[in-house]
PDB file of N, CA and C in Angstrom:
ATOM      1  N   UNK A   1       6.512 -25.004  -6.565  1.00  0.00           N
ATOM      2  CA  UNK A   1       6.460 -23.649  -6.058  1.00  0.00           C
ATOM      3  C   UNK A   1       7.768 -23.354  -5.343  1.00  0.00           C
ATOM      4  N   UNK A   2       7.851 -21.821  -5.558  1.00  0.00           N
ATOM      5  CA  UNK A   2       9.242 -21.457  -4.701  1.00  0.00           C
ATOM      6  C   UNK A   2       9.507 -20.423  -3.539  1.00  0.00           C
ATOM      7  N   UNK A   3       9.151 -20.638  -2.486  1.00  0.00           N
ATOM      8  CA  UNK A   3       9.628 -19.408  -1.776  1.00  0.00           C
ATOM      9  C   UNK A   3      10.701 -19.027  -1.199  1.00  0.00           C
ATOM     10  N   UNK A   4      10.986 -17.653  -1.349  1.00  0.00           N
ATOM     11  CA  UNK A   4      12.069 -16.757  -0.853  1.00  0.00           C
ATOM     12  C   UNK A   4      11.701 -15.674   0.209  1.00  0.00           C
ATOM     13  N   UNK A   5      12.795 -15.667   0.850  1.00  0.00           N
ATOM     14  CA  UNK A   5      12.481 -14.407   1.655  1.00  0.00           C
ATOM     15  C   UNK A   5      13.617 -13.619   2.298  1.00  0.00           C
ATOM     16  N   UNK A   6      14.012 -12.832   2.847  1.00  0.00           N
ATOM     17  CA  UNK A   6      14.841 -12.104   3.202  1.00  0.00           C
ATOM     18  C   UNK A   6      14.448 -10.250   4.224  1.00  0.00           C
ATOM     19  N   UNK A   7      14.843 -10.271   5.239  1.00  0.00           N
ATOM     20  CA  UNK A   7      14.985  -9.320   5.792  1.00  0.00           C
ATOM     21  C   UNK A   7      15.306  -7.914   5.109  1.00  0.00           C
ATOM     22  N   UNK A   8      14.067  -6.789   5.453  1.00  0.00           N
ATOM     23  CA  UNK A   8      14.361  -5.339   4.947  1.00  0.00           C
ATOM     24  C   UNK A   8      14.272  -4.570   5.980  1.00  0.00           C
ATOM     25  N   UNK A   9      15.009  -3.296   5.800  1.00  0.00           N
ATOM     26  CA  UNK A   9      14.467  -1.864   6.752  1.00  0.00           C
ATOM     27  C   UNK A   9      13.295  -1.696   6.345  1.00  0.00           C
ATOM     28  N   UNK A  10      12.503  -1.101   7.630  1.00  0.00           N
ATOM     29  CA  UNK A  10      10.908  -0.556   6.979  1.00  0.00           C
ATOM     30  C   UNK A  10      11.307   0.692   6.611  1.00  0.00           C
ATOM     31  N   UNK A  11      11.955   1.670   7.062  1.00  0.00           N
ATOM     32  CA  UNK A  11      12.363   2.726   7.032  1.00  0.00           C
ATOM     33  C   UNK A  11      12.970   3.233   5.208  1.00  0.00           C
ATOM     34  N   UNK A  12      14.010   2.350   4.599  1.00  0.00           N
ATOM     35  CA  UNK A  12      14.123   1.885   3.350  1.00  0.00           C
ATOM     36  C   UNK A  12      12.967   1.615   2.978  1.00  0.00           C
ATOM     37  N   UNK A  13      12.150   0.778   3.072  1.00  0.00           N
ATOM     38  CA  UNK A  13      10.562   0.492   1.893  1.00  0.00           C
ATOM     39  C   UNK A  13       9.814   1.775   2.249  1.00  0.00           C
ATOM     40  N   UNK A  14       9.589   2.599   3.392  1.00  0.00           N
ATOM     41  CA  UNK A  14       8.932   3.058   3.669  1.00  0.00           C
ATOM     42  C   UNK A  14       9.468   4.167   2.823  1.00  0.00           C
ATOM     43  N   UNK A  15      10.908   4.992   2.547  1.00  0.00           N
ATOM     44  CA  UNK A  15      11.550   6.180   1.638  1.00  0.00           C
ATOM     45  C   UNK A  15      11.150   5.285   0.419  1.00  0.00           C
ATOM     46  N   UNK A  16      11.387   4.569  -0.678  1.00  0.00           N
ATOM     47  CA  UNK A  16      11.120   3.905  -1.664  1.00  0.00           C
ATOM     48  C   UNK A  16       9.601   4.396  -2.168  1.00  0.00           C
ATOM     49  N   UNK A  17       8.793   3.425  -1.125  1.00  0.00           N
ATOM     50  CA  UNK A  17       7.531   3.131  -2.214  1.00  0.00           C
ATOM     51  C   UNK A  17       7.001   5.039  -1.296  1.00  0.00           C
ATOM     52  N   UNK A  18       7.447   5.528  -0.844  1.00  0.00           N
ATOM     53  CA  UNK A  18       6.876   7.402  -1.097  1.00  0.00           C
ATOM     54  C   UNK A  18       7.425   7.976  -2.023  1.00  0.00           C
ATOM     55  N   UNK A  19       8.227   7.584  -2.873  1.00  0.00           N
ATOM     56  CA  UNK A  19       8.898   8.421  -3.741  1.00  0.00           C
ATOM     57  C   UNK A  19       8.228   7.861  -4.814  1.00  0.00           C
ATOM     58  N   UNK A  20       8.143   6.546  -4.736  1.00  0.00           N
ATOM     59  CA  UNK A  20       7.458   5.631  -6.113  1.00  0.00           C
ATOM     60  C   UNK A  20       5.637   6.037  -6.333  1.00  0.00           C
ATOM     61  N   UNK A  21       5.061   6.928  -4.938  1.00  0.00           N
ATOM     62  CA  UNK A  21       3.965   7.142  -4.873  1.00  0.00           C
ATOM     63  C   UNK A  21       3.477   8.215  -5.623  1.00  0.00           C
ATOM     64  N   UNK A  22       4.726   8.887  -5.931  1.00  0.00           N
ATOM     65  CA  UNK A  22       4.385  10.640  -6.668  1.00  0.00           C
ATOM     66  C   UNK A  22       4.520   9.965  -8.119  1.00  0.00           C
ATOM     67  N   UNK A  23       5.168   9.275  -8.251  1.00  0.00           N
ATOM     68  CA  UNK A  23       5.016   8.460 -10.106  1.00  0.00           C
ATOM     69  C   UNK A  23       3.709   7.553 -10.368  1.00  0.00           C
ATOM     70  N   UNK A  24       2.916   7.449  -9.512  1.00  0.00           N
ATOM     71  CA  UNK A  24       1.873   6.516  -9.728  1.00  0.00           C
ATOM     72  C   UNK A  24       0.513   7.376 -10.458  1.00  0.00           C
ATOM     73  N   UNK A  25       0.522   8.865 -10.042  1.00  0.00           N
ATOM     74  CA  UNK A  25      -1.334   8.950 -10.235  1.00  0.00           C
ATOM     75  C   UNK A  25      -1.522   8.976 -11.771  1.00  0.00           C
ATOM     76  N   UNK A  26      -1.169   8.402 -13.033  1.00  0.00           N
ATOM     77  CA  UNK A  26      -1.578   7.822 -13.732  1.00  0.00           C
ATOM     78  C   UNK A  26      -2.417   6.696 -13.672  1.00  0.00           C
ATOM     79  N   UNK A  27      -1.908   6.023 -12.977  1.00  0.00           N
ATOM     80  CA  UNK A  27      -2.911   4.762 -13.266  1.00  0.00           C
ATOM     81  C   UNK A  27      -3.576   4.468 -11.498  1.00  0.00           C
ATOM     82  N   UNK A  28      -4.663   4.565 -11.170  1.00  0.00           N
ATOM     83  CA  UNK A  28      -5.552   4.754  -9.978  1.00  0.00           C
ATOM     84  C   UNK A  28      -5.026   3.886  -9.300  1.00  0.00           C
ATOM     85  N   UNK A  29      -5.076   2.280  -9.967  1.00  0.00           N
ATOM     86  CA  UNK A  29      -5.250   1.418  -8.794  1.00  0.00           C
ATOM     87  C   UNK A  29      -3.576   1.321  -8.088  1.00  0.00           C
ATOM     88  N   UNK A  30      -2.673   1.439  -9.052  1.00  0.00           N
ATOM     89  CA  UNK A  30      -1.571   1.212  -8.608  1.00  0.00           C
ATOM     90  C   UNK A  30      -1.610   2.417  -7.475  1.00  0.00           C
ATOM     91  N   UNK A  31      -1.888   3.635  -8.023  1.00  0.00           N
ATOM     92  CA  UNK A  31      -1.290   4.538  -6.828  1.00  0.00           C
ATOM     93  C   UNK A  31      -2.211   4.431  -5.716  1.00  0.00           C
ATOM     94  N   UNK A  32      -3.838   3.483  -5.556  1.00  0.00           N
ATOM     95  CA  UNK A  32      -4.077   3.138  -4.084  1.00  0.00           C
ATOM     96  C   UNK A  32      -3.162   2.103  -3.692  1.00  0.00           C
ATOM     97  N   UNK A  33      -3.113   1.178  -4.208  1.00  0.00           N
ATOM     98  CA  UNK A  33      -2.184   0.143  -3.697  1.00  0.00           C
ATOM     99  C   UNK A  33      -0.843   0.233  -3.046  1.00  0.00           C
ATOM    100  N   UNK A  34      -0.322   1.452  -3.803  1.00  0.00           N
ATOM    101  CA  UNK A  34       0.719   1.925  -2.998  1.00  0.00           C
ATOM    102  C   UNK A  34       0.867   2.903  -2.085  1.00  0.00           C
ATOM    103  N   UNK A  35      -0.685   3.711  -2.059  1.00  0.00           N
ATOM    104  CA  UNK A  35      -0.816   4.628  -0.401  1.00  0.00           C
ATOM    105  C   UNK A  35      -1.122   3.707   0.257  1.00  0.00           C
ATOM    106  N   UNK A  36      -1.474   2.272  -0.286  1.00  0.00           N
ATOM    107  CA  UNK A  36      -2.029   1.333   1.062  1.00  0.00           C
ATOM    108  C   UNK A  36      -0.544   0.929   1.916  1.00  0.00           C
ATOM    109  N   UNK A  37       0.488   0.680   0.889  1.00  0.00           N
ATOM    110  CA  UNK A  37       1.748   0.177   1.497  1.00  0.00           C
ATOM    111  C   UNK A  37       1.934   1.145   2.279  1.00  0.00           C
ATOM    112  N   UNK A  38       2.390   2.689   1.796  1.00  0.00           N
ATOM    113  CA  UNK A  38       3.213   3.119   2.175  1.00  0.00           C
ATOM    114  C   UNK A  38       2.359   3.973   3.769  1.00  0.00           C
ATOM    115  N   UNK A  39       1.077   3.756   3.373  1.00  0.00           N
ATOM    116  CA  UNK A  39       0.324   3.604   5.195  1.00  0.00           C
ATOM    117  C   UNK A  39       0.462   3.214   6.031  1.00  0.00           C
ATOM    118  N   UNK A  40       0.663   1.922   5.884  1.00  0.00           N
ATOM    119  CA  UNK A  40       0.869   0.216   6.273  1.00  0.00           C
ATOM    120  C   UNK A  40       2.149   0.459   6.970  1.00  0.00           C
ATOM    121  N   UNK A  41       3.191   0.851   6.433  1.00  0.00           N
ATOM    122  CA  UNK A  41       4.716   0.957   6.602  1.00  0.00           C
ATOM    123  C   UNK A  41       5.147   2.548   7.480  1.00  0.00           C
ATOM    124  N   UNK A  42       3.897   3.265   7.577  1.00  0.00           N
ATOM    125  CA  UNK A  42       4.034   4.515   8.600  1.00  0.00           C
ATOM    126  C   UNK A  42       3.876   3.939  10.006  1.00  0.00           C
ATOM    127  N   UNK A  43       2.530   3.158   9.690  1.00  0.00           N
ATOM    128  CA  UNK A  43       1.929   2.676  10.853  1.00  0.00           C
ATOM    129  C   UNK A  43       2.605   1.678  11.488  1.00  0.00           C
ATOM    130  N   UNK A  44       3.536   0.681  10.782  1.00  0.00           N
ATOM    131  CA  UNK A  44       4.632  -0.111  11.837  1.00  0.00           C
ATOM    132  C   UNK A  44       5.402   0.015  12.410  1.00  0.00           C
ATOM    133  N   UNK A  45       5.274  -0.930  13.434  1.00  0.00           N
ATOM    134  CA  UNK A  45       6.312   0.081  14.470  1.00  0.00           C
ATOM    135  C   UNK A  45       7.495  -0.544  14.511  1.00  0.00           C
ATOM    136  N   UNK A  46       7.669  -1.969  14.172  1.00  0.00           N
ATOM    137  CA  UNK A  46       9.228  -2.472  14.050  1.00  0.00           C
ATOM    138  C   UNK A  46      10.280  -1.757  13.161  1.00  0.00           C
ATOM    139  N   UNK A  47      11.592  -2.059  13.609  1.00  0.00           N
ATOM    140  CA  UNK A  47      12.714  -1.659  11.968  1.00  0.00           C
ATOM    141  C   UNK A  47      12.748  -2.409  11.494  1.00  0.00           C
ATOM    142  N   UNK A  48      11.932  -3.670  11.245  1.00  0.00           N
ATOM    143  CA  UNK A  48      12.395  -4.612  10.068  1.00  0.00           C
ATOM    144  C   UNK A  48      11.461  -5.503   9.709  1.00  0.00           C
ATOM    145  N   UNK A  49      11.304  -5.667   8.832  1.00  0.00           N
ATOM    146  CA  UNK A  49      10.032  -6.910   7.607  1.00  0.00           C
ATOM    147  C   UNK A  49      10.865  -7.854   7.016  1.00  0.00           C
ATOM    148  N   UNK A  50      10.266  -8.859   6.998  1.00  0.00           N
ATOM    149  CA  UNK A  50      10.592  -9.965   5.843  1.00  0.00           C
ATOM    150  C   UNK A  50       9.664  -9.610   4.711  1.00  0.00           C
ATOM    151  N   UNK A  51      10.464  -9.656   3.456  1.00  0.00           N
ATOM    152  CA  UNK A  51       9.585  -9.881   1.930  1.00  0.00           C
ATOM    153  C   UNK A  51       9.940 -11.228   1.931  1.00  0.00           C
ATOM    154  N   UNK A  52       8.422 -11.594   1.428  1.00  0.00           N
ATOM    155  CA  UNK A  52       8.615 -13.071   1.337  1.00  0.00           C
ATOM    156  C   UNK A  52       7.908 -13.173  -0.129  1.00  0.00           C
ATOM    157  N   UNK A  53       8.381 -14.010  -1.010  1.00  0.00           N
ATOM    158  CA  UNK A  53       8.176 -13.924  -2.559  1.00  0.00           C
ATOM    159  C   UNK A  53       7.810 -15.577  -2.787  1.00  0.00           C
ATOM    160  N   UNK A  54       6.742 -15.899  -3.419  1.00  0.00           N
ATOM    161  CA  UNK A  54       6.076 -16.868  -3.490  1.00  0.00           C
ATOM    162  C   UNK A  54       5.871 -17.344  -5.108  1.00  0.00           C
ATOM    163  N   UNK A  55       6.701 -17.958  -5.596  1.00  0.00           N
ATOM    164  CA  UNK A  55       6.632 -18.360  -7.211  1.00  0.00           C
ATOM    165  C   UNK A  55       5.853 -19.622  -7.418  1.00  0.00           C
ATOM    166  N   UNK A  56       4.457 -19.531  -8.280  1.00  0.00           N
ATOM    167  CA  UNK A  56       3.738 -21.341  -8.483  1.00  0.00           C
ATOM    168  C   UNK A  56       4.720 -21.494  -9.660  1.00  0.00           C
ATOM    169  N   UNK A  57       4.115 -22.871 -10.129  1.00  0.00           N
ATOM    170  CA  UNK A  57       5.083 -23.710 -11.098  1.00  0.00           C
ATOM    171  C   UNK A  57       4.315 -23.025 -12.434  1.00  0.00           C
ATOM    172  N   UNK A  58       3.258 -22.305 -12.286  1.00  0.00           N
ATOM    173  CA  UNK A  58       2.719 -21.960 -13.881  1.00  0.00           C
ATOM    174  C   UNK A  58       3.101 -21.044 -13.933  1.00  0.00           C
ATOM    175  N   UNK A  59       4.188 -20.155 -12.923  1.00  0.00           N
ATOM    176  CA  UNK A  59       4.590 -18.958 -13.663  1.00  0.00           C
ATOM    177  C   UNK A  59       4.366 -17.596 -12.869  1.00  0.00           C
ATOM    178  N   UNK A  60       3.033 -17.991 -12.025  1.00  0.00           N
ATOM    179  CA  UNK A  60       2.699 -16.885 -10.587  1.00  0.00           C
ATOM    180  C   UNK A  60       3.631 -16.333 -10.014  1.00  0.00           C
ATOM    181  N   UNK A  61       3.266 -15.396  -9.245  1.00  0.00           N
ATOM    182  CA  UNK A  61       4.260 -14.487  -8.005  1.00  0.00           C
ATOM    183  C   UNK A  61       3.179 -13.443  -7.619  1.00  0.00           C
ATOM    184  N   UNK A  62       3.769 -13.676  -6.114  1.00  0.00           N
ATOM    185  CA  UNK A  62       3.021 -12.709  -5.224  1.00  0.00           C
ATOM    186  C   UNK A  62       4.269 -12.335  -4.040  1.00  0.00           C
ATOM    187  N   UNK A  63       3.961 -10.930  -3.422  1.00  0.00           N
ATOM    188  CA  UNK A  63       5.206 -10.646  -2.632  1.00  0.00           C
ATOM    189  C   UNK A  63       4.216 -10.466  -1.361  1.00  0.00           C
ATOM    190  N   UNK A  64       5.113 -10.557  -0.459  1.00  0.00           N
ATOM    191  CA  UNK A  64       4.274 -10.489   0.803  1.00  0.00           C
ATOM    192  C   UNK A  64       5.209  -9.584   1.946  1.00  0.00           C
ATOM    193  N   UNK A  65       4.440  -9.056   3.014  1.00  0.00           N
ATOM    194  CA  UNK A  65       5.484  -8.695   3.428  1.00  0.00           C
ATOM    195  C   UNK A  65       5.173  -9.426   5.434  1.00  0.00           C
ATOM    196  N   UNK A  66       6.008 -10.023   5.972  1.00  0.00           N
ATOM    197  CA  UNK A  66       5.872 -10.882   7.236  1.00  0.00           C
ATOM    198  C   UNK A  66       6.901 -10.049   8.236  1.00  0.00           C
ATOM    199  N   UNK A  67       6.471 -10.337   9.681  1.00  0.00           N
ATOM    200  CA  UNK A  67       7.047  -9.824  10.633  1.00  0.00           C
ATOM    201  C   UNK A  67       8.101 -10.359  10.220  1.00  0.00           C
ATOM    202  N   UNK A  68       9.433  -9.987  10.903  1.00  0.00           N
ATOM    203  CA  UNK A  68      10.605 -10.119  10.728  1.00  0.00           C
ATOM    204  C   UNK A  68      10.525 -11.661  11.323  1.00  0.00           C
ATOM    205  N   UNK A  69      10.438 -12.057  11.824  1.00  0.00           N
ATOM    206  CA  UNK A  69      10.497 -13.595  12.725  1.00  0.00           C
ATOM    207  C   UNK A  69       9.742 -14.594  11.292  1.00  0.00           C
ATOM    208  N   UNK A  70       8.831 -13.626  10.674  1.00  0.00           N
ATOM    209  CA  UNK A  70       8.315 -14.524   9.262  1.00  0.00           C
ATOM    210  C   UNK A  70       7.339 -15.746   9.817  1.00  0.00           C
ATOM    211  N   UNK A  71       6.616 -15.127  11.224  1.00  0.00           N
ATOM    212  CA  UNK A  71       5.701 -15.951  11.501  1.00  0.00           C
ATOM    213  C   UNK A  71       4.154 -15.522  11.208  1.00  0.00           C
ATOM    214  N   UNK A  72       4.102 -14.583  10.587  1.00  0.00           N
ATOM    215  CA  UNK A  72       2.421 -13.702  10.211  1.00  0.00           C
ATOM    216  C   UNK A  72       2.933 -12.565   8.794  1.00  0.00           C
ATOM    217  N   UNK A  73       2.259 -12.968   8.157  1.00  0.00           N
ATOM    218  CA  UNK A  73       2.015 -12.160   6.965  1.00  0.00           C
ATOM    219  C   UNK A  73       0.966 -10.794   7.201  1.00  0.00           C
ATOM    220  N   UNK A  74       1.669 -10.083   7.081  1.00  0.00           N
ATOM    221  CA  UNK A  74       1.007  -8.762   7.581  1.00  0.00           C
ATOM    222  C   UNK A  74       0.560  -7.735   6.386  1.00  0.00           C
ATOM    223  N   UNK A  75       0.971  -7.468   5.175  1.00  0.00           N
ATOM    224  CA  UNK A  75       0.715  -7.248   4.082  1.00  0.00           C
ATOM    225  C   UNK A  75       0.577  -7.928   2.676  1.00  0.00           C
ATOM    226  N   UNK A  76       0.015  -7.649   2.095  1.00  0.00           N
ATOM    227  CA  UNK A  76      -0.032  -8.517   0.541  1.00  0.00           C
ATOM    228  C   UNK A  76       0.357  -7.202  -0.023  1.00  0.00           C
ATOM    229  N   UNK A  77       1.744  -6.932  -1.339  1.00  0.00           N
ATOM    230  CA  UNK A  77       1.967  -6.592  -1.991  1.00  0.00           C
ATOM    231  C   UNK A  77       1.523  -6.869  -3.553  1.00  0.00           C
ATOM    232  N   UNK A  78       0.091  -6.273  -3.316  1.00  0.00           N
ATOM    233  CA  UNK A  78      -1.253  -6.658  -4.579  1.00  0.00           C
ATOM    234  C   UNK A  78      -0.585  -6.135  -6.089  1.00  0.00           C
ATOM    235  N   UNK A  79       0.282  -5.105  -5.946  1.00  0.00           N
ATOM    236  CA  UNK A  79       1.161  -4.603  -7.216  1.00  0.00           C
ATOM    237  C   UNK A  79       2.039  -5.713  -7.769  1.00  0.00           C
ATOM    238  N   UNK A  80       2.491  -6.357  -7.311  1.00  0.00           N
ATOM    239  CA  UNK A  80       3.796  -7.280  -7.782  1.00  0.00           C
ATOM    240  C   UNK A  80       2.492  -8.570  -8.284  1.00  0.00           C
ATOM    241  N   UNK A  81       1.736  -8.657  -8.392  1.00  0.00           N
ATOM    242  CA  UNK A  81       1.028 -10.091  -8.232  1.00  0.00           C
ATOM    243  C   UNK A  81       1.542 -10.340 -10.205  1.00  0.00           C
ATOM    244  N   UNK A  82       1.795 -11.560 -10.020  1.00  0.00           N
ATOM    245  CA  UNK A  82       1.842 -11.711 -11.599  1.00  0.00           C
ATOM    246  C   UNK A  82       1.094 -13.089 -11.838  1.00  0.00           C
ATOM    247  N   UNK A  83       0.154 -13.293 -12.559  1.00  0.00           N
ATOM    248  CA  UNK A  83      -0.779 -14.163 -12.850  1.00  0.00           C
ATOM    249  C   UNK A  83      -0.069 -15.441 -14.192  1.00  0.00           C
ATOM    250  N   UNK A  84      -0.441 -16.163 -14.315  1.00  0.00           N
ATOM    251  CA  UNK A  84       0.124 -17.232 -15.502  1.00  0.00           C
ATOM    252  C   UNK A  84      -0.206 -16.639 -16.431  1.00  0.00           C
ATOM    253  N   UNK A  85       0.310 -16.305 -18.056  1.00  0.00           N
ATOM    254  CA  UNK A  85      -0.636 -16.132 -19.187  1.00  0.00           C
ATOM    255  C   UNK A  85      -1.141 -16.772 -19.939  1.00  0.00           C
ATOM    256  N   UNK A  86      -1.270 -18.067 -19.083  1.00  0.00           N
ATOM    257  CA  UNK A  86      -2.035 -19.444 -19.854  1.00  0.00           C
ATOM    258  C   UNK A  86      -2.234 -20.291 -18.347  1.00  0.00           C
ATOM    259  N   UNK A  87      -3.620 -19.615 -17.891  1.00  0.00           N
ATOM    260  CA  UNK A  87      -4.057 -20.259 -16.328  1.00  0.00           C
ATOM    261  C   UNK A  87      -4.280 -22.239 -16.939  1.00  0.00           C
ATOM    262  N   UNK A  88      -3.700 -22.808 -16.150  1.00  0.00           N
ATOM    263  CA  UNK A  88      -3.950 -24.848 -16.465  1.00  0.00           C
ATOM    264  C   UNK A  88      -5.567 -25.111 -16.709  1.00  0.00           C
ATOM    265  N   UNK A  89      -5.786 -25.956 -17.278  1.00  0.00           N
ATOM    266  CA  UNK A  89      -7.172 -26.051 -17.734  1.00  0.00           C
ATOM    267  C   UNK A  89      -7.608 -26.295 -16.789  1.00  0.00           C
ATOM    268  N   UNK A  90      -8.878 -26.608 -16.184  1.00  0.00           N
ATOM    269  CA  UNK A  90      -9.608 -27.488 -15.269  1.00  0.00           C
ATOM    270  C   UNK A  90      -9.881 -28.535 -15.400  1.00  0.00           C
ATOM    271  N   UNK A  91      -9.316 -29.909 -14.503  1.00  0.00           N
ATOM    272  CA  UNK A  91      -9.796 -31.178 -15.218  1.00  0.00           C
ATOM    273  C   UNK A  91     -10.734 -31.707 -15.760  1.00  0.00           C
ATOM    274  N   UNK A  92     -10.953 -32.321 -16.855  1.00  0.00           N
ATOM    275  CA  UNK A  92     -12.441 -32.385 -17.527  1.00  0.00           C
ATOM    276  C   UNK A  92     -12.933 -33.908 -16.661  1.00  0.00           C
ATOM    277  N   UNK A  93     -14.204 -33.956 -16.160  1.00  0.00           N
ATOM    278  CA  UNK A  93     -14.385 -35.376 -15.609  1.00  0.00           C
ATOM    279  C   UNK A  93     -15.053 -36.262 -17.362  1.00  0.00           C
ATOM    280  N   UNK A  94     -14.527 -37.554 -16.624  1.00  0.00           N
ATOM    281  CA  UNK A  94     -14.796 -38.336 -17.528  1.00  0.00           C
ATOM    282  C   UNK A  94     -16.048 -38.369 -17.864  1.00  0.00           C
ATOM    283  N   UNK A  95     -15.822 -38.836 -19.875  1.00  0.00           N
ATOM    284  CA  UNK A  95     -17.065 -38.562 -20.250  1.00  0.00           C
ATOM    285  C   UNK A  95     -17.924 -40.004 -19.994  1.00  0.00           C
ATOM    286  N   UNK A  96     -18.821 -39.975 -19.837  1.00  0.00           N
ATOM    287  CA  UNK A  96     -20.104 -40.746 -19.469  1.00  0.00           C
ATOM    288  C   UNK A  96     -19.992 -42.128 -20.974  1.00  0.00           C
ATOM    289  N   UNK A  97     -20.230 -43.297 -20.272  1.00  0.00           N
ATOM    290  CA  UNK A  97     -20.350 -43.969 -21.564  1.00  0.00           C
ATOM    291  C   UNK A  97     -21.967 -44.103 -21.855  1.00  0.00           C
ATOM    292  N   UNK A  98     -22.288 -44.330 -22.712  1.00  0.00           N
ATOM    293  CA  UNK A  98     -23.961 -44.166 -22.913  1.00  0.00           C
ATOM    294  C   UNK A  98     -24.447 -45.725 -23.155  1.00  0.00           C
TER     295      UNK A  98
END
C-alpha cells in the first residue's frame, strides 16, 4: 500500500468542487457526494487540509481529506474511491481428508 499526502487551501477545494457541483445533477449520487464536500468545506473553519491518498496493492484508492497537522481524518472523499476489478479470492480452507 501507498500513502500520499500533501497540503491544500480549503478556500481552492471549496471554489473547485462548487463549480464541479453545477456539472453533477446527472448522475444523483455523485452530485450528493459532492454537496456533502462542498458543505463540509463551508463549514471549516481552518485555511488548510491535507488530501491524503491511500493506494492497496490490488489496485484501490481512496482520498481523504485530514486536518492540516494530518492527525484526524475529517472527510472521506466517497467519489474518488476506486475498487480492484478483480477483488483477491478468499482463502479457501483446506479440504478435509475423508
Amino acid at each position: 500500500m501507498t500513502i500520499d499526502s500533501g497540503l491544500t487551501s480549503t478556500a481552492s477545494l471549496l471554489h473547485m468542487y462548487s463549480r464541479r457541483l453545477k456539472r453533477t445533477k446527472n448522475d444523483a449520487q455523485l452530485s450528493r457526494e459532492t454537496e456533502d464536500l462542498v458543505s463540509f468545506l463551508r463549514r471549516y473553519p481552518e485555511d488548510h487540509l491535507a488530501m491524503v491518498s491511500f493506494r492497496t496493492r490490488d489496485g484501490g484508492f481512496h482520498l481523504f481529506l485530514a486536518d492540516a497537522e494530518e492527525t484526524t481524518v475529517l472527510f472521506w472523499m466517497k467519489m474518488f474511491d476506486k475498487f480492484p476489478e478483480h477483488p483477491p479470492k478468499a482463502p479457501q480452507p483446506p479440504a478435509a481428508d475423508d
